[in-house]
C-alpha atoms as a PDB file:
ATOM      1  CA  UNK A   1     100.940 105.411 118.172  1.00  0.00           C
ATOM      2  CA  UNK A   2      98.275 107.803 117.069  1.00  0.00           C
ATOM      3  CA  UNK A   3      94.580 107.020 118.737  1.00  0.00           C
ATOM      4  CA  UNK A   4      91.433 108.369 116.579  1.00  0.00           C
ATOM      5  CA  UNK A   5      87.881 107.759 117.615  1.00  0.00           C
ATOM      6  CA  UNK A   6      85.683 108.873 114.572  1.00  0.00           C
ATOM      7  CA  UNK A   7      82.456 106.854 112.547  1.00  0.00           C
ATOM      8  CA  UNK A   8      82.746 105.009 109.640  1.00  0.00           C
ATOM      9  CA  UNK A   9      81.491 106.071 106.417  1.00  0.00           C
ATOM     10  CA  UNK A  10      80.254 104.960 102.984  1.00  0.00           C
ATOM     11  CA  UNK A  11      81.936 105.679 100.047  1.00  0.00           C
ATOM     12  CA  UNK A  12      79.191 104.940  96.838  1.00  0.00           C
ATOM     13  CA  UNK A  13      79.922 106.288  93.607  1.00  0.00           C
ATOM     14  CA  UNK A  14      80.496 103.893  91.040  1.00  0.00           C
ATOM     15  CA  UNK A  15      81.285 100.128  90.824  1.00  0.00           C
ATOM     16  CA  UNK A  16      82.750 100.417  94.320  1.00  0.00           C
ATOM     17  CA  UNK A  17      81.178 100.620  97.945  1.00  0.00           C
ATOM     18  CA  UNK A  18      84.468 101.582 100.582  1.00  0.00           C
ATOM     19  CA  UNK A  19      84.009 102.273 104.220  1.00  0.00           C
ATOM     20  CA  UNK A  20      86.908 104.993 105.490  1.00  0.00           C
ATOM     21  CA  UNK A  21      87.390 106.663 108.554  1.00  0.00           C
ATOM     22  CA  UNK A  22      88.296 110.045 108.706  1.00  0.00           C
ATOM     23  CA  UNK A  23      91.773 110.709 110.830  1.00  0.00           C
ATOM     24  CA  UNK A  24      90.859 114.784 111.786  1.00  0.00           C
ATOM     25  CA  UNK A  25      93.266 117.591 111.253  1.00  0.00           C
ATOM     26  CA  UNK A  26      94.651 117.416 114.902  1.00  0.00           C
ATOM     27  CA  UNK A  27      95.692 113.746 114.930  1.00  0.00           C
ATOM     28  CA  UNK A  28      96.681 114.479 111.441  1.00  0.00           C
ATOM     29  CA  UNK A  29      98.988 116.806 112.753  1.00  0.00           C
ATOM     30  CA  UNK A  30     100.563 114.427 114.754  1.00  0.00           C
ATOM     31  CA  UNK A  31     100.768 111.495 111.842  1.00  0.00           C
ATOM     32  CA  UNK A  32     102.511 113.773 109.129  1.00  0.00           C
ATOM     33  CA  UNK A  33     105.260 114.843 111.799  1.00  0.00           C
ATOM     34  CA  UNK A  34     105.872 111.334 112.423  1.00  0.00           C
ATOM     35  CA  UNK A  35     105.908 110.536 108.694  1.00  0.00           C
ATOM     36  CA  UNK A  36     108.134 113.424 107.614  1.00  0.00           C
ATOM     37  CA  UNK A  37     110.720 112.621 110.561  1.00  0.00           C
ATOM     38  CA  UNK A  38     110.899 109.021 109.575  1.00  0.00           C
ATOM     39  CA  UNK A  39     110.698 109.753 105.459  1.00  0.00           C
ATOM     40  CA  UNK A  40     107.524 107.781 105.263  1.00  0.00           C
ATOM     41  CA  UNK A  41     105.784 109.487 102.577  1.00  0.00           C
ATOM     42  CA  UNK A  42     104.890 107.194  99.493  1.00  0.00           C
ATOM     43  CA  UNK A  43     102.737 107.982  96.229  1.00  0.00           C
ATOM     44  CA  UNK A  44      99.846 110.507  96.551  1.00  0.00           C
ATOM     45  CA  UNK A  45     100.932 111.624 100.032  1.00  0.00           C
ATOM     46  CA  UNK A  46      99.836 108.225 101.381  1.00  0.00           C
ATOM     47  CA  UNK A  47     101.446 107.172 104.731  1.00  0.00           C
ATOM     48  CA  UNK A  48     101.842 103.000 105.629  1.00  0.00           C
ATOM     49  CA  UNK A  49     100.519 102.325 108.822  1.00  0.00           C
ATOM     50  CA  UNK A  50      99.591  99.185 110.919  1.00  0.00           C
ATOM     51  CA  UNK A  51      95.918  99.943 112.139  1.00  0.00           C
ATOM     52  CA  UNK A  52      94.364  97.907 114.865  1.00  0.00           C
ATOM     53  CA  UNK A  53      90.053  98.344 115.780  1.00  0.00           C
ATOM     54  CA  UNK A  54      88.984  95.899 117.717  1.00  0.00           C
ATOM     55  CA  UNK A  55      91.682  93.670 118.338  1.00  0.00           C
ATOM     56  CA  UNK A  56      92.060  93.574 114.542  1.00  0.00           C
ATOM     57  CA  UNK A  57      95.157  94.326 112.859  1.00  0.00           C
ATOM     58  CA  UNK A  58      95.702  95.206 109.610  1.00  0.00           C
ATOM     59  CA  UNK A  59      98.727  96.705 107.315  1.00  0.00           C
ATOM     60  CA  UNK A  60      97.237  99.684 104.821  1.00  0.00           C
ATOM     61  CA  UNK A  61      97.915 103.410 104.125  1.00  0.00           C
ATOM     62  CA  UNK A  62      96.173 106.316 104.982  1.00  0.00           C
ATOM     63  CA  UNK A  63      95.675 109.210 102.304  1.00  0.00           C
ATOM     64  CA  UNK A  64      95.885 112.811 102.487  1.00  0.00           C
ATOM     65  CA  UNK A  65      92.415 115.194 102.085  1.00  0.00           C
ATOM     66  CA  UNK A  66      92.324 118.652 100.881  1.00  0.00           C
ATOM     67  CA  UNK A  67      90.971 119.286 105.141  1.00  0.00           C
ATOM     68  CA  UNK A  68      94.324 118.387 106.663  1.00  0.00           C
ATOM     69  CA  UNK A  69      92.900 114.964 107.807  1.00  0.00           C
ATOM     70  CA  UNK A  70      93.263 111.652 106.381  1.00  0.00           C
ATOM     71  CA  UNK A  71      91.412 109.006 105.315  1.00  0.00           C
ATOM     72  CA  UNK A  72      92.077 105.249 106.408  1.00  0.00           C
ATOM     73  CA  UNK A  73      89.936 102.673 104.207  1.00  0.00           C
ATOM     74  CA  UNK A  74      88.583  99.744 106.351  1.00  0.00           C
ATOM     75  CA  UNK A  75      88.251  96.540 103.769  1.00  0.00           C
ATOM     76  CA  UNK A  76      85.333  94.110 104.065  1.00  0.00           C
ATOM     77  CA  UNK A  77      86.945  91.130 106.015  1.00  0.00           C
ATOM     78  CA  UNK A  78      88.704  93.907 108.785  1.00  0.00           C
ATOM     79  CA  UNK A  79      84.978  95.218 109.092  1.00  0.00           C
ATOM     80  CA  UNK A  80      83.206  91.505 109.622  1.00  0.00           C
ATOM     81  CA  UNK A  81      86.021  90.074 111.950  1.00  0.00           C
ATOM     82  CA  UNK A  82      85.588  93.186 114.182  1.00  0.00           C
ATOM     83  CA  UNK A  83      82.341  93.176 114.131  1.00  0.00           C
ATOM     84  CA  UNK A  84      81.523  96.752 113.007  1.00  0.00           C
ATOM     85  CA  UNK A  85      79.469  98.825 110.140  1.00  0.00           C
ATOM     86  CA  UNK A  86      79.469 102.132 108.280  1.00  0.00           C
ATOM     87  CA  UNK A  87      77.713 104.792 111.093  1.00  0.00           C
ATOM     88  CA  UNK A  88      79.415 102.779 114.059  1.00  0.00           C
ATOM     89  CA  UNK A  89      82.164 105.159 116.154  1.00  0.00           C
ATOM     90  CA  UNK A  90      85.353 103.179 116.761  1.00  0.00           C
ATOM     91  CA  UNK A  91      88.379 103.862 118.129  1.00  0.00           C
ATOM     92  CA  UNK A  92      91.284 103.210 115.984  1.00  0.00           C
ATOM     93  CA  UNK A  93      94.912 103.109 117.076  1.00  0.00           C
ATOM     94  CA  UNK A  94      97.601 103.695 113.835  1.00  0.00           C
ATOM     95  CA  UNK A  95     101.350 102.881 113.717  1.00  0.00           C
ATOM     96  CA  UNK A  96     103.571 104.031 111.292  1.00  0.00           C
ATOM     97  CA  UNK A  97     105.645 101.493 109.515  1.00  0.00           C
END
């Protein structure tokens, strides 16, 4: 399991408002290894993972940046059942699957 502690940010261009977390380049580091030993690698470089903040658990993928990182998208109803907000820090563990 890979543990990231980073804020949550707005996306807001367009239609859509998404809150993501940024997984930096070091952690990243340690997710792609993971990913390429196990074959994990779907569509657009995105890797499945089972995230947990919070005591919430969710199943989603996290997508590759330009940086190295990744980005993990946090929907509405993981955001109100644990309680947090675009600007909080959390700690997020990720599994791969």
């Amino acid at each position: 399991m890979t543990v990231v502690t980073a804020p949550i940010w707005l996306w807001n261009e367009g239609k859509g408002r998404w809150h993501f977390l940024t997984v930096p380049p070091e952690e990243a580091v340690e997710i792609r290894l993971q990913a390429a030993a196990a074959g994990a690698r779907r569509g657009f470089g995105s890797i499945r993972v089972e995230a947990s903040i919070n005591g919430i658990t969710w199943r989603t993928s996290v997508f590759p940046q330009k940086s190295g990182g990744y980005i993990l998208p946090i929907k509405a109803d993981v955001r109100r059942r644990a309680n947090i907000a675009a600007g909080d820090e959390v700690t997020v563990g990720l599994e791969l699957l």
